[in-house]
PDB file of N, CA and C in Angstrom:
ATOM      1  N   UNK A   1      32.993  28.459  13.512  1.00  0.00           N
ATOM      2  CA  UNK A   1      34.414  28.297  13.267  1.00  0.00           C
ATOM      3  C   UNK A   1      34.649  27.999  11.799  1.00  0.00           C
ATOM      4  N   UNK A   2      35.818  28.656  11.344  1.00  0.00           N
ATOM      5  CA  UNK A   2      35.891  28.624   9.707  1.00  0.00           C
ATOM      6  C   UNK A   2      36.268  26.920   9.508  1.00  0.00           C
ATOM      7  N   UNK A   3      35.954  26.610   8.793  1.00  0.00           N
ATOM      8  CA  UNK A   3      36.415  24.936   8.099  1.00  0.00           C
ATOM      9  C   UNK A   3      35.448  23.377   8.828  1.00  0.00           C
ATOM     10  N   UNK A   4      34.936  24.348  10.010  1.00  0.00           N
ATOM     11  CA  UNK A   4      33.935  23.071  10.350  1.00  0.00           C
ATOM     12  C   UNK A   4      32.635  23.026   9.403  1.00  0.00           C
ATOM     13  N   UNK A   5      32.256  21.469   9.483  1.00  0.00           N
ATOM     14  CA  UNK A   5      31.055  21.915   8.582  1.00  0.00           C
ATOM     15  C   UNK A   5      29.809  21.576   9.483  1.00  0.00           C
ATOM     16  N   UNK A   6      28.779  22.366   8.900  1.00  0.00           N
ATOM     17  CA  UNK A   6      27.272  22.720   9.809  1.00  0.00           C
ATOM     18  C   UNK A   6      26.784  21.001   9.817  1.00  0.00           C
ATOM     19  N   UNK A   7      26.948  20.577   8.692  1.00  0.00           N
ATOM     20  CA  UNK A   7      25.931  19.129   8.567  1.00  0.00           C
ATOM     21  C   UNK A   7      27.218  18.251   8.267  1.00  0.00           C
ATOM     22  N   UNK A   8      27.483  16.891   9.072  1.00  0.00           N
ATOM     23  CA  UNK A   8      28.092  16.186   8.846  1.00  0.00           C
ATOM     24  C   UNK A   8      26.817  14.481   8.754  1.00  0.00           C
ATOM     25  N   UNK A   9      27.475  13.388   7.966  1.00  0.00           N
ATOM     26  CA  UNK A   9      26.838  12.196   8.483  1.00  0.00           C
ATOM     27  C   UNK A   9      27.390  10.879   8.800  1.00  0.00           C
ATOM     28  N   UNK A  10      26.962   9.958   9.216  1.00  0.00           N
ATOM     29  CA  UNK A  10      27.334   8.969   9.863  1.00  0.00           C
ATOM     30  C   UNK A  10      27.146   7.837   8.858  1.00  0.00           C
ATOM     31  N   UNK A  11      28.118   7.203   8.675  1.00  0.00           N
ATOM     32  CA  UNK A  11      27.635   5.890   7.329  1.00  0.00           C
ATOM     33  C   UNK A  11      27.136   4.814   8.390  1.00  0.00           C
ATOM     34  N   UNK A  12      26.984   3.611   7.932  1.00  0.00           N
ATOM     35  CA  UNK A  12      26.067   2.309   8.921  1.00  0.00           C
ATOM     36  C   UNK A  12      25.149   2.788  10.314  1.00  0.00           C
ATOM     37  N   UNK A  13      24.137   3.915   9.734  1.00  0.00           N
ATOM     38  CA  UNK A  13      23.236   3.904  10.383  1.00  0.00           C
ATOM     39  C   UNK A  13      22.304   5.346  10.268  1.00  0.00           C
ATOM     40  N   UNK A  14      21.570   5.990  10.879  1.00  0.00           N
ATOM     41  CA  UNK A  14      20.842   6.724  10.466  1.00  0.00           C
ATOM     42  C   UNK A  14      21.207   8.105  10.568  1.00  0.00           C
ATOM     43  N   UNK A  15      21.142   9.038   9.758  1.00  0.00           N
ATOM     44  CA  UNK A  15      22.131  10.168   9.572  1.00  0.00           C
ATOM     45  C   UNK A  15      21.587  10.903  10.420  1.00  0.00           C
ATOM     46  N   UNK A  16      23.216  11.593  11.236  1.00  0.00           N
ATOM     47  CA  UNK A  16      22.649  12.750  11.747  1.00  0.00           C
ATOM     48  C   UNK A  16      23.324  13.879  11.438  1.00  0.00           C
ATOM     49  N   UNK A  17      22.518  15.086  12.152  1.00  0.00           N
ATOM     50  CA  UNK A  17      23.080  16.094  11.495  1.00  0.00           C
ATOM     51  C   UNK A  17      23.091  17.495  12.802  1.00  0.00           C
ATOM     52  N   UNK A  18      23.732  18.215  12.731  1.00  0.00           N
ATOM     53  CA  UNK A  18      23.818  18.909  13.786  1.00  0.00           C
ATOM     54  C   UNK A  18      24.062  20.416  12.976  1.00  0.00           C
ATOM     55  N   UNK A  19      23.552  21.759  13.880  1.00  0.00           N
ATOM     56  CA  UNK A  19      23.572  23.078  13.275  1.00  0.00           C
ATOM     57  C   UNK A  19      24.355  23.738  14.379  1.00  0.00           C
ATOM     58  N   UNK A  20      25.465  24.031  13.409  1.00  0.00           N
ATOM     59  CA  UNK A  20      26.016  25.529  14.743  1.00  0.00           C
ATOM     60  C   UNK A  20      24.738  26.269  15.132  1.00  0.00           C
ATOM     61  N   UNK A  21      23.826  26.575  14.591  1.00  0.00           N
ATOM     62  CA  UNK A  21      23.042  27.631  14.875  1.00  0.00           C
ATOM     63  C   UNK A  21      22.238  27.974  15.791  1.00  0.00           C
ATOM     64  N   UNK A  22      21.550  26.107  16.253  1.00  0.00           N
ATOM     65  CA  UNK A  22      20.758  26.159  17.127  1.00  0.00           C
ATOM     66  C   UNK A  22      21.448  25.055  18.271  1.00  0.00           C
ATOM     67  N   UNK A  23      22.587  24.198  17.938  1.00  0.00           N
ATOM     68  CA  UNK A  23      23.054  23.203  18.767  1.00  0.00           C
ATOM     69  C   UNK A  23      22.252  22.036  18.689  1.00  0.00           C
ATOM     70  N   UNK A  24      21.081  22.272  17.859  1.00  0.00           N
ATOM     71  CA  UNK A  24      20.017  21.082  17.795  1.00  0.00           C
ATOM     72  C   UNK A  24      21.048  19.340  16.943  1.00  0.00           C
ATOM     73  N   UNK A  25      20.486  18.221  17.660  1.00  0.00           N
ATOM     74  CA  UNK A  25      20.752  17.160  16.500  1.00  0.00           C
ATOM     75  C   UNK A  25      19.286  16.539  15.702  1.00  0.00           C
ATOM     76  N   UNK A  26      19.355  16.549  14.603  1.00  0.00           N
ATOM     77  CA  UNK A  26      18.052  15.770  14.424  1.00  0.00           C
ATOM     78  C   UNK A  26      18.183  14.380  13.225  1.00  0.00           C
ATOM     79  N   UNK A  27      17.513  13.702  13.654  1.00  0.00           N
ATOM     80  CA  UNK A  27      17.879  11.849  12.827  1.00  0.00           C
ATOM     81  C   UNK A  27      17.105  12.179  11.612  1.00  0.00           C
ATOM     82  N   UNK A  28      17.416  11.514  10.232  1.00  0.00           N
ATOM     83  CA  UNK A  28      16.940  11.682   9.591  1.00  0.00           C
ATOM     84  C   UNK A  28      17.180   9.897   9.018  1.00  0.00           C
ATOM     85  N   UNK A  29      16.337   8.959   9.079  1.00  0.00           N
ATOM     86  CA  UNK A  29      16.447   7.555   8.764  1.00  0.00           C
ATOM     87  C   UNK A  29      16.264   7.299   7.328  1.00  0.00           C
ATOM     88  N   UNK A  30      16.230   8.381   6.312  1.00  0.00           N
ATOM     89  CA  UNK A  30      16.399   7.649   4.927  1.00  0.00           C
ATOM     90  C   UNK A  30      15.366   6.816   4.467  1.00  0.00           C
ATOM     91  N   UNK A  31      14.119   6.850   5.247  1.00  0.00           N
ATOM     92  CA  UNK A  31      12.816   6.252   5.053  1.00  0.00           C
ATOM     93  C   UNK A  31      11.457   7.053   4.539  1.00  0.00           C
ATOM     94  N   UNK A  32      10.913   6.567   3.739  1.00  0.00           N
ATOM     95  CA  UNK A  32       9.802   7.550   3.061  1.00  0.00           C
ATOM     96  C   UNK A  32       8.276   6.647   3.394  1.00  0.00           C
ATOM     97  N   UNK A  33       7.635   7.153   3.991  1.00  0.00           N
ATOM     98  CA  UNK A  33       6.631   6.856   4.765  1.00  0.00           C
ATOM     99  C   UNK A  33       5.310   6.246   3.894  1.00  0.00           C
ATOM    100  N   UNK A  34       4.416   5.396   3.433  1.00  0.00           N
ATOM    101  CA  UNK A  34       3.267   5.471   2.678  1.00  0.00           C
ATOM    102  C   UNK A  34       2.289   6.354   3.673  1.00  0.00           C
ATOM    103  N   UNK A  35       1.512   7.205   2.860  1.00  0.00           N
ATOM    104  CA  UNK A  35       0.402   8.163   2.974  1.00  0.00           C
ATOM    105  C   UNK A  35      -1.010   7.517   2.212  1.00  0.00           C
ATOM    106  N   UNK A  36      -1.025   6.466   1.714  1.00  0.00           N
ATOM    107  CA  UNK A  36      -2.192   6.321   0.889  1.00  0.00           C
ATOM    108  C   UNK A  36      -2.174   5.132   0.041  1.00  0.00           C
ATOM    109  N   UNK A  37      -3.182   4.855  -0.367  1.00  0.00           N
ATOM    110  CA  UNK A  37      -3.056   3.739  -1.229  1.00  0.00           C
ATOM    111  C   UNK A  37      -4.854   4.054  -1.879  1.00  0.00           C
ATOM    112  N   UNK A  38      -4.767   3.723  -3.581  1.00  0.00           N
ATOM    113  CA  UNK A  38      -5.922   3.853  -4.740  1.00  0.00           C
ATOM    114  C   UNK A  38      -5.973   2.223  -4.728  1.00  0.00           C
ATOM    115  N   UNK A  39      -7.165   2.234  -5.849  1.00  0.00           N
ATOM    116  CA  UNK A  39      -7.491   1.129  -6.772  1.00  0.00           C
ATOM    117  C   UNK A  39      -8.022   1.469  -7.844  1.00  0.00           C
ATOM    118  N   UNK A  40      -7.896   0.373  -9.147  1.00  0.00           N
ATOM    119  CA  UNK A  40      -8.070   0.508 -10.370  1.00  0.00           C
ATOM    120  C   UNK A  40      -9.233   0.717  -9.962  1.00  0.00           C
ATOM    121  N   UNK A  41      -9.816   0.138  -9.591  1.00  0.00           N
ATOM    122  CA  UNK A  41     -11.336   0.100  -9.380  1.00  0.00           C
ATOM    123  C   UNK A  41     -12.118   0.198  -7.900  1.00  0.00           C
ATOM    124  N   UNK A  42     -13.129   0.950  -7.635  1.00  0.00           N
ATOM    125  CA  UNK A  42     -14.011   0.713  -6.504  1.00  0.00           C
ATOM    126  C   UNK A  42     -15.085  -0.494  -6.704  1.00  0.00           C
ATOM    127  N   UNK A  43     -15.647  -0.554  -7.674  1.00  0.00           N
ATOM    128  CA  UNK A  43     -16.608  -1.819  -7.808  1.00  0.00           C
ATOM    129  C   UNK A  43     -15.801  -2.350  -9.204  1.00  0.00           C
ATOM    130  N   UNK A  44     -16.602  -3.926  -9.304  1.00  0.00           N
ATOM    131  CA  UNK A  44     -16.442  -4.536 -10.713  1.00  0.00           C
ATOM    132  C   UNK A  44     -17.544  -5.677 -10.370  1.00  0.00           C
ATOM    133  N   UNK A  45     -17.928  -5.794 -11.555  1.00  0.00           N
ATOM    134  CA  UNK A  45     -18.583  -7.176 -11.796  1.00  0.00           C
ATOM    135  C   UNK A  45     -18.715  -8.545 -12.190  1.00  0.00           C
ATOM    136  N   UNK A  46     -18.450  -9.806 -11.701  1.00  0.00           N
ATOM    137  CA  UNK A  46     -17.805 -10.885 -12.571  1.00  0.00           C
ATOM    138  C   UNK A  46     -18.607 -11.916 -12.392  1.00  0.00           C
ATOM    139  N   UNK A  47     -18.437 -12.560 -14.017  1.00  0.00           N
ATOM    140  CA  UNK A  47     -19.448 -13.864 -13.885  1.00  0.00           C
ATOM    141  C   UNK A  47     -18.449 -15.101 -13.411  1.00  0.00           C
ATOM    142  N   UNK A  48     -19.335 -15.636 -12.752  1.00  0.00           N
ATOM    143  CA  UNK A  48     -18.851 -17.011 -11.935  1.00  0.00           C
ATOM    144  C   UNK A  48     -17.711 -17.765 -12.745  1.00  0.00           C
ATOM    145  N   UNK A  49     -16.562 -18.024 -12.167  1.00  0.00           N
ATOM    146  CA  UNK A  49     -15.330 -18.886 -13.008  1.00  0.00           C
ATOM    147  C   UNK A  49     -14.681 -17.037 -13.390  1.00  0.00           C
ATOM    148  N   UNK A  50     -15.096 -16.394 -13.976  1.00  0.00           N
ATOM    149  CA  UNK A  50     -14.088 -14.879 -14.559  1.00  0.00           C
ATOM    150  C   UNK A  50     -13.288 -14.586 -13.676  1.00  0.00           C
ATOM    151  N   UNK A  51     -12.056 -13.890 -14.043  1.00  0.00           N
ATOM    152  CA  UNK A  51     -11.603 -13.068 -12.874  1.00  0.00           C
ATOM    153  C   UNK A  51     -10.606 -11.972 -13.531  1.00  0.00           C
ATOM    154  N   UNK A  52     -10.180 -11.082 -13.002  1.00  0.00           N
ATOM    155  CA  UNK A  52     -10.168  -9.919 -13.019  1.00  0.00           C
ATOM    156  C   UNK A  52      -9.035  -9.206 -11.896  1.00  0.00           C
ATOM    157  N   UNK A  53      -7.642  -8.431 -12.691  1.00  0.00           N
ATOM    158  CA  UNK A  53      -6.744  -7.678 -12.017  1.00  0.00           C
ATOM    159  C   UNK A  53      -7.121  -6.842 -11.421  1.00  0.00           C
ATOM    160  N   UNK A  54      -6.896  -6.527  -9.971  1.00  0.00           N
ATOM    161  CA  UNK A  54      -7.242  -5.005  -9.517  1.00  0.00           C
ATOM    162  C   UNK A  54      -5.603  -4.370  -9.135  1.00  0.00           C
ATOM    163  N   UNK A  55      -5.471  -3.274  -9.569  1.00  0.00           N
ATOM    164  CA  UNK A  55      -4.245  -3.159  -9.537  1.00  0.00           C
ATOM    165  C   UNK A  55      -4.378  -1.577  -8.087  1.00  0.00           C
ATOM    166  N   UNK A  56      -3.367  -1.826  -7.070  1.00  0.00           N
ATOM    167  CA  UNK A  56      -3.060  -1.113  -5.917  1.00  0.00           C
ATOM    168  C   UNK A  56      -2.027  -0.155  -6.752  1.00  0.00           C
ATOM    169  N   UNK A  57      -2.084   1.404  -6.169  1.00  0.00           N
ATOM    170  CA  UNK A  57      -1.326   2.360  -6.259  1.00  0.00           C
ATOM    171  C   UNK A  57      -0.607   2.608  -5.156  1.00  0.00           C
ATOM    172  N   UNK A  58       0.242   2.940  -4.647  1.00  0.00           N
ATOM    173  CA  UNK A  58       0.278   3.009  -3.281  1.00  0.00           C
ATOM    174  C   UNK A  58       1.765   4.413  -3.335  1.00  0.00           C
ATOM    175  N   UNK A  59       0.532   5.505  -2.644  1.00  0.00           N
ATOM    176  CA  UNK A  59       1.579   7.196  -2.413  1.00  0.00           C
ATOM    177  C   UNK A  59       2.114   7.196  -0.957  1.00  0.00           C
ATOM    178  N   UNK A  60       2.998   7.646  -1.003  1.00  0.00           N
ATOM    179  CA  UNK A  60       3.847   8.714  -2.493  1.00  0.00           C
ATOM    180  C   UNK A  60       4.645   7.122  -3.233  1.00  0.00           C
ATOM    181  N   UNK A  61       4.762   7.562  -4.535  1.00  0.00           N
ATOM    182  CA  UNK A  61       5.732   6.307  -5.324  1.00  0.00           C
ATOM    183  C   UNK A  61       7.116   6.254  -4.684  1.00  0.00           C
ATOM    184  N   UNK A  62       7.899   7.017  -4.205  1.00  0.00           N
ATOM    185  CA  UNK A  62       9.013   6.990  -3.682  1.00  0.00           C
ATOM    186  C   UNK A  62       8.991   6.323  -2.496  1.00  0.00           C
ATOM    187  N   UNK A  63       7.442   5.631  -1.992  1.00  0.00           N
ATOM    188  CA  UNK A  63       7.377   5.203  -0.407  1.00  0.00           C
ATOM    189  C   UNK A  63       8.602   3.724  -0.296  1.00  0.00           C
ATOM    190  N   UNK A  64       9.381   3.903   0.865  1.00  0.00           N
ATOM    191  CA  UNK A  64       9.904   2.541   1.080  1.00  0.00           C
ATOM    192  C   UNK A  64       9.593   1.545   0.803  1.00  0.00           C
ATOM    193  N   UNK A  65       8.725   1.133   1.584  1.00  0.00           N
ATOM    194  CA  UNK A  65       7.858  -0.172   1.524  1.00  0.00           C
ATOM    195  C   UNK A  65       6.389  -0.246   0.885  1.00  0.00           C
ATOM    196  N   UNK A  66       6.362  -0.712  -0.373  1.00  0.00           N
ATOM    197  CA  UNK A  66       5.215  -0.392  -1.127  1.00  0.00           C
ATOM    198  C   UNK A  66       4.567  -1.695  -0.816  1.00  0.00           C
ATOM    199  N   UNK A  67       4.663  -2.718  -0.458  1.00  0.00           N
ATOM    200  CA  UNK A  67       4.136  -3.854  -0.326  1.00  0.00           C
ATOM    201  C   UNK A  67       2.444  -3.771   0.448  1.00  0.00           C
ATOM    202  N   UNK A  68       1.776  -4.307  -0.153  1.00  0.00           N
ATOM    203  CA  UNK A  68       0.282  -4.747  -0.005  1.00  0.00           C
ATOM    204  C   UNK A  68      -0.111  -6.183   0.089  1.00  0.00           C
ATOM    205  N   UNK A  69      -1.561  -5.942   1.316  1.00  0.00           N
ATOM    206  CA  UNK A  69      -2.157  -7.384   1.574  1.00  0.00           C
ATOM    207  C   UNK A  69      -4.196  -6.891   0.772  1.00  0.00           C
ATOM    208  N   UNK A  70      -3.843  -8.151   0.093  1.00  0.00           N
ATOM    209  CA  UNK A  70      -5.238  -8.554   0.050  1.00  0.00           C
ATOM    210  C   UNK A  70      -6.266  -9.684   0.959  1.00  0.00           C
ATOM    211  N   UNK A  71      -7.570  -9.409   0.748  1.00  0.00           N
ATOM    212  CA  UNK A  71      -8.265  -9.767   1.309  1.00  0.00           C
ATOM    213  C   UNK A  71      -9.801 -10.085   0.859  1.00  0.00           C
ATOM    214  N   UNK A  72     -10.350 -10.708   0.962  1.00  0.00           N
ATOM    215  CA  UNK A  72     -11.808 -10.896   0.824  1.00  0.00           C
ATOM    216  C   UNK A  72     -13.132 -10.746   1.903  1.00  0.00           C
ATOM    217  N   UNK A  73     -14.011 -10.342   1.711  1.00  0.00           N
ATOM    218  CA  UNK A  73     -14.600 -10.338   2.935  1.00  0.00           C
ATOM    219  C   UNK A  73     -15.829 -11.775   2.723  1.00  0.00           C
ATOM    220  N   UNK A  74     -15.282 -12.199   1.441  1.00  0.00           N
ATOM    221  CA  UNK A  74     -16.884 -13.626   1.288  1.00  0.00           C
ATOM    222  C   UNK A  74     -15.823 -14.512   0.356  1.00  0.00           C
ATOM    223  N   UNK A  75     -15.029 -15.579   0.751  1.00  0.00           N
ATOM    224  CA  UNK A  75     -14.252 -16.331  -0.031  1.00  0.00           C
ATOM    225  C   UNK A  75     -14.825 -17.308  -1.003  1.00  0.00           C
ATOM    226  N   UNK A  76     -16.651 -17.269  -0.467  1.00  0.00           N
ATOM    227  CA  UNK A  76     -17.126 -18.284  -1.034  1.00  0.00           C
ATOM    228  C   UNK A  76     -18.250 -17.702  -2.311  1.00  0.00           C
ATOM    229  N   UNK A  77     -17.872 -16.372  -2.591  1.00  0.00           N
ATOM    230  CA  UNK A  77     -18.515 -15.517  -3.759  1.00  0.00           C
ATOM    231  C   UNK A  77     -17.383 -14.623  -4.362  1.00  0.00           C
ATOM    232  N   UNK A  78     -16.045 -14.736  -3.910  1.00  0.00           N
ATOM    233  CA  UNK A  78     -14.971 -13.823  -4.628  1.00  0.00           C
ATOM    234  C   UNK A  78     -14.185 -14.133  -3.405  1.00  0.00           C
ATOM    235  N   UNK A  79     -12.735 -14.595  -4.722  1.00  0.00           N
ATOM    236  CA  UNK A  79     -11.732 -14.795  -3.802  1.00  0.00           C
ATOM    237  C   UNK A  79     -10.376 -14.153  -4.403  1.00  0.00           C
ATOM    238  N   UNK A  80      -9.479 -13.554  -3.970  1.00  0.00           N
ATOM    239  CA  UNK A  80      -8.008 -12.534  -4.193  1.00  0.00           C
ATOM    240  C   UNK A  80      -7.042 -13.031  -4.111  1.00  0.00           C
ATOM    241  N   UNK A  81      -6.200 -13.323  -4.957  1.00  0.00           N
ATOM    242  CA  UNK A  81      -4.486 -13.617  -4.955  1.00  0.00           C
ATOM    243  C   UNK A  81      -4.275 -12.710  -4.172  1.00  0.00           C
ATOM    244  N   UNK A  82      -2.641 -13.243  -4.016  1.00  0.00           N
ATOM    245  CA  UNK A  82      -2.073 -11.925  -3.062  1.00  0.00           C
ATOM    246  C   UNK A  82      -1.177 -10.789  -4.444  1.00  0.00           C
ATOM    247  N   UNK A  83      -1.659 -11.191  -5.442  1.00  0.00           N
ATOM    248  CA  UNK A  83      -1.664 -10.306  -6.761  1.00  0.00           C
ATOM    249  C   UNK A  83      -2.276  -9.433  -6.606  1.00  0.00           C
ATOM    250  N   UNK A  84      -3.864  -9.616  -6.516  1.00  0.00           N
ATOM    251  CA  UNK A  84      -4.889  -8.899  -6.621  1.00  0.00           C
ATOM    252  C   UNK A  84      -5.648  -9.255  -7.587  1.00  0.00           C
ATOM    253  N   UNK A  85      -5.599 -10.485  -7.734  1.00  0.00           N
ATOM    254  CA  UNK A  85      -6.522 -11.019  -8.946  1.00  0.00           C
ATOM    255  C   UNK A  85      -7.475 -11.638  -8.370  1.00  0.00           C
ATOM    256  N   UNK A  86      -8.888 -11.164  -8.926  1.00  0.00           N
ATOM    257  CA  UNK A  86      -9.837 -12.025  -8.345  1.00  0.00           C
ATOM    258  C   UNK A  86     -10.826 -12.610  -8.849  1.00  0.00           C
ATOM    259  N   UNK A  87     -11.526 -12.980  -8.386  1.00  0.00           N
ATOM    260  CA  UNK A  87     -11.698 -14.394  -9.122  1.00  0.00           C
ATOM    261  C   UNK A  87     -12.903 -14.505  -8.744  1.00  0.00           C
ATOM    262  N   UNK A  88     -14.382 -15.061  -9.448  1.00  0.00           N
ATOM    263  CA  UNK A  88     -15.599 -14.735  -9.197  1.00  0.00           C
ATOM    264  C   UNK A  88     -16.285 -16.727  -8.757  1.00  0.00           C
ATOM    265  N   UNK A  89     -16.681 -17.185  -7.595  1.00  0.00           N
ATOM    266  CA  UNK A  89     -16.527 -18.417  -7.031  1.00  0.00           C
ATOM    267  C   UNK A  89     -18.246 -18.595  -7.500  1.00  0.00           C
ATOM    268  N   UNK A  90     -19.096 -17.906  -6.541  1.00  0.00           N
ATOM    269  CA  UNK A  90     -20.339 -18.091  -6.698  1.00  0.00           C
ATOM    270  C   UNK A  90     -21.405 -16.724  -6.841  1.00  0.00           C
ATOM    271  N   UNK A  91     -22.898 -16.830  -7.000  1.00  0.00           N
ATOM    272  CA  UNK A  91     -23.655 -15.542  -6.621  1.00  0.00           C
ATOM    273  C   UNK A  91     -23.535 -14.990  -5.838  1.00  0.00           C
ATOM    274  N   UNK A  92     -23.314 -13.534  -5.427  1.00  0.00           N
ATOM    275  CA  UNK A  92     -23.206 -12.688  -4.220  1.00  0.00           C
ATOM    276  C   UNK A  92     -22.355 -11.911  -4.253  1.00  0.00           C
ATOM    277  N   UNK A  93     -22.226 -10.679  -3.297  1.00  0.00           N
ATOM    278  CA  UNK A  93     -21.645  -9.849  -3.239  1.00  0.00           C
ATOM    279  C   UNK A  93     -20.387  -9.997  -1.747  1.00  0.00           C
ATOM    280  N   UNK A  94     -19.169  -9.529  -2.420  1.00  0.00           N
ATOM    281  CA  UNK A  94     -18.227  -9.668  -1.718  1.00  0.00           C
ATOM    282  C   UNK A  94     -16.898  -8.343  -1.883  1.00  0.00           C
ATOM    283  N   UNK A  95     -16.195  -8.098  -0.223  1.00  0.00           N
ATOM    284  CA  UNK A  95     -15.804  -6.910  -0.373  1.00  0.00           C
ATOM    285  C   UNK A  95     -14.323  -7.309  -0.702  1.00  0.00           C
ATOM    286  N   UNK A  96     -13.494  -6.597  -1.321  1.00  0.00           N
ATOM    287  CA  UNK A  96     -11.645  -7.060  -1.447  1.00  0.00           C
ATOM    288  C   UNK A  96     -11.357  -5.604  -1.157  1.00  0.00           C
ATOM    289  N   UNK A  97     -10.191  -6.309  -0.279  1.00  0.00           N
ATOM    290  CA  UNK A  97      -9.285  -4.970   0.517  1.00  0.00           C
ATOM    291  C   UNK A  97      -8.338  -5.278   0.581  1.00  0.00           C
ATOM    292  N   UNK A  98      -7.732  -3.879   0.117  1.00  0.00           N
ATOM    293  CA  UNK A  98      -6.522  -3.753  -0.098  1.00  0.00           C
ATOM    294  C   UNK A  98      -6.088  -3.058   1.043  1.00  0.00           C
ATOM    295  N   UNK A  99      -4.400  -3.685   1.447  1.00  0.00           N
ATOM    296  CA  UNK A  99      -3.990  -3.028   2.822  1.00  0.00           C
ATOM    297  C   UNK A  99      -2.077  -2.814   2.496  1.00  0.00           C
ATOM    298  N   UNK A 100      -1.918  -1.542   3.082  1.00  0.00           N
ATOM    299  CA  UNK A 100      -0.730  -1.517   3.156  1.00  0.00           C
ATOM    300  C   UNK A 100       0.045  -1.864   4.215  1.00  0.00           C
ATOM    301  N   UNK A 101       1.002  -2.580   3.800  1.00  0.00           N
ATOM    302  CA  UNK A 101       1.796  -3.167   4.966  1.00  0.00           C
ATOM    303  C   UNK A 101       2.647  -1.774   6.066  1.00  0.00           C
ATOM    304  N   UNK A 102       3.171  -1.187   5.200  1.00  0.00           N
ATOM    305  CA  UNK A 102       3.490   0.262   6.113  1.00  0.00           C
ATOM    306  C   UNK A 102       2.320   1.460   6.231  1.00  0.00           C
ATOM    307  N   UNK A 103       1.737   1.373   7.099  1.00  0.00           N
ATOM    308  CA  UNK A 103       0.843   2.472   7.623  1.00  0.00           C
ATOM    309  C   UNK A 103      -0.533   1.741   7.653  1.00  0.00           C
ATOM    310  N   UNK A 104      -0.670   0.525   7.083  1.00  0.00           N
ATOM    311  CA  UNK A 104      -2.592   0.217   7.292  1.00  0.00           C
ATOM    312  C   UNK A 104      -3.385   1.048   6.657  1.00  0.00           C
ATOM    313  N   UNK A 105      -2.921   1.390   5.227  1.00  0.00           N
ATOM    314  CA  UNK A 105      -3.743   1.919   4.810  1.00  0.00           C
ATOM    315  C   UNK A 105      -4.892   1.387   3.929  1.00  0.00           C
ATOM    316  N   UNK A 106      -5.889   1.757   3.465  1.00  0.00           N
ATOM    317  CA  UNK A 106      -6.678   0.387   2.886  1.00  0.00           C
ATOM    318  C   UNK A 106      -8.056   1.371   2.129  1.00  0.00           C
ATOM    319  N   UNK A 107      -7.984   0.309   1.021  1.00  0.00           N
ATOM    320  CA  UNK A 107      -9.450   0.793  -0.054  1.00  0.00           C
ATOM    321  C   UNK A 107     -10.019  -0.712  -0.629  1.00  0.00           C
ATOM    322  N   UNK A 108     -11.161  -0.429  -0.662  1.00  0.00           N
ATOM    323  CA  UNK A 108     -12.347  -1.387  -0.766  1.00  0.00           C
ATOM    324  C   UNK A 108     -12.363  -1.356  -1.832  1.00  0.00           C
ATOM    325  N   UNK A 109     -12.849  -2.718  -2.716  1.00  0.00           N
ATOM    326  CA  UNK A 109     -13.633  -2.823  -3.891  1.00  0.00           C
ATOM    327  C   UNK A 109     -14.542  -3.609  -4.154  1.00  0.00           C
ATOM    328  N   UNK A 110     -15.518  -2.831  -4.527  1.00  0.00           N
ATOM    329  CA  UNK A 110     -16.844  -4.016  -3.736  1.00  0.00           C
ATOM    330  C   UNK A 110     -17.251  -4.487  -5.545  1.00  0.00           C
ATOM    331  N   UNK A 111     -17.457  -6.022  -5.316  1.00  0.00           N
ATOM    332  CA  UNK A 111     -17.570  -7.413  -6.141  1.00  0.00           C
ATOM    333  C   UNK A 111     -19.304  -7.636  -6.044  1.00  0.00           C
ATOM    334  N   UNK A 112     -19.518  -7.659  -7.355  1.00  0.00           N
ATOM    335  CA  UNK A 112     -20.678  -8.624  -7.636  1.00  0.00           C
ATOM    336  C   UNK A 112     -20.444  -9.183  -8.484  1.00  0.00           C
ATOM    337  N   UNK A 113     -21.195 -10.666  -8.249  1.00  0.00           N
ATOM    338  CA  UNK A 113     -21.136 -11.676  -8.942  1.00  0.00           C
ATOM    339  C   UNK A 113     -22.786 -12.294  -9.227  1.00  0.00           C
ATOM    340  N   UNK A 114     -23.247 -11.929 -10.621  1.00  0.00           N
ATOM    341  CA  UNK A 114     -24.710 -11.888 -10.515  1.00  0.00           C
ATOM    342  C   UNK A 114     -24.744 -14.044 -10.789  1.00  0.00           C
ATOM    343  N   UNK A 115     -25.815 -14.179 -11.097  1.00  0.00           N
ATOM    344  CA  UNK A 115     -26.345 -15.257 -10.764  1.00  0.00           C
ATOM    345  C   UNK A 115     -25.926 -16.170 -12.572  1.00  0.00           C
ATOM    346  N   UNK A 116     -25.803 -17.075 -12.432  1.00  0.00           N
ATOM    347  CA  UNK A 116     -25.015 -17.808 -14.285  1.00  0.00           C
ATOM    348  C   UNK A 116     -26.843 -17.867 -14.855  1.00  0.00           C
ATOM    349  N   UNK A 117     -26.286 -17.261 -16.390  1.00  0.00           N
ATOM    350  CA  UNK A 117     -27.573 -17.672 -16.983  1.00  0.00           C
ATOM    351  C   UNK A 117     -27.123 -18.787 -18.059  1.00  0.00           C
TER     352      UNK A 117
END
């Protein structure tokens, strides 16, 4: 019909949209999904007391919710802000993981901390 239009949307809530063509409706929520997440680094090395930024990428950049959790897997040989700064406690090797809060996505960076001379 002349003057209707194919795509209309809805304000306070998630747009929809409808096609003369097929009668289909389909939602489109205005949300951009994370697919991935890097690190500055896969390994690093730090002497006891040092510590050291690891900085999270997290794709696509346009994702909604870019927010990340850190983690340690040995708190008592390397331990992680929820920055990503970490921090070298005692000798040993310890893993930090990075996790995305939308999708669980996650990369390792594996920590040594050699022995104080």
């Amino acid at each position: 019909m002349p003057g209707r239009p194919d795509h209309w949307s809805l304000r306070n809530g998630p747009r929809r949209s409808a096609s003369r063509s097929c009668g289909c409706i389909g939602f489109h929520s205005g949300l951009t999904s994370v697919t991935g997440v890097t690190l500055s680094q896969a390994t690093m090395t730090l002497q006891i007391g040092n510590s050291k930024s690891l900085t999270a990428t997290v794709a696509p950049a346009e994702a909604t919710n870019t927010s990340v959790t850190w983690k340690s897997s040995n708190d008592a040989v390397a331990t992680v802000s929820s920055a990503g700064v970490v921090t070298a406690v005692a000798q040993g090797t310890a893993g930090i993981t990075c996790t995305t809060v939308d999708g669980s996505f996650s990369k390792n960076c594996a920590v040594t901390v050699p022995a104080a001379s």
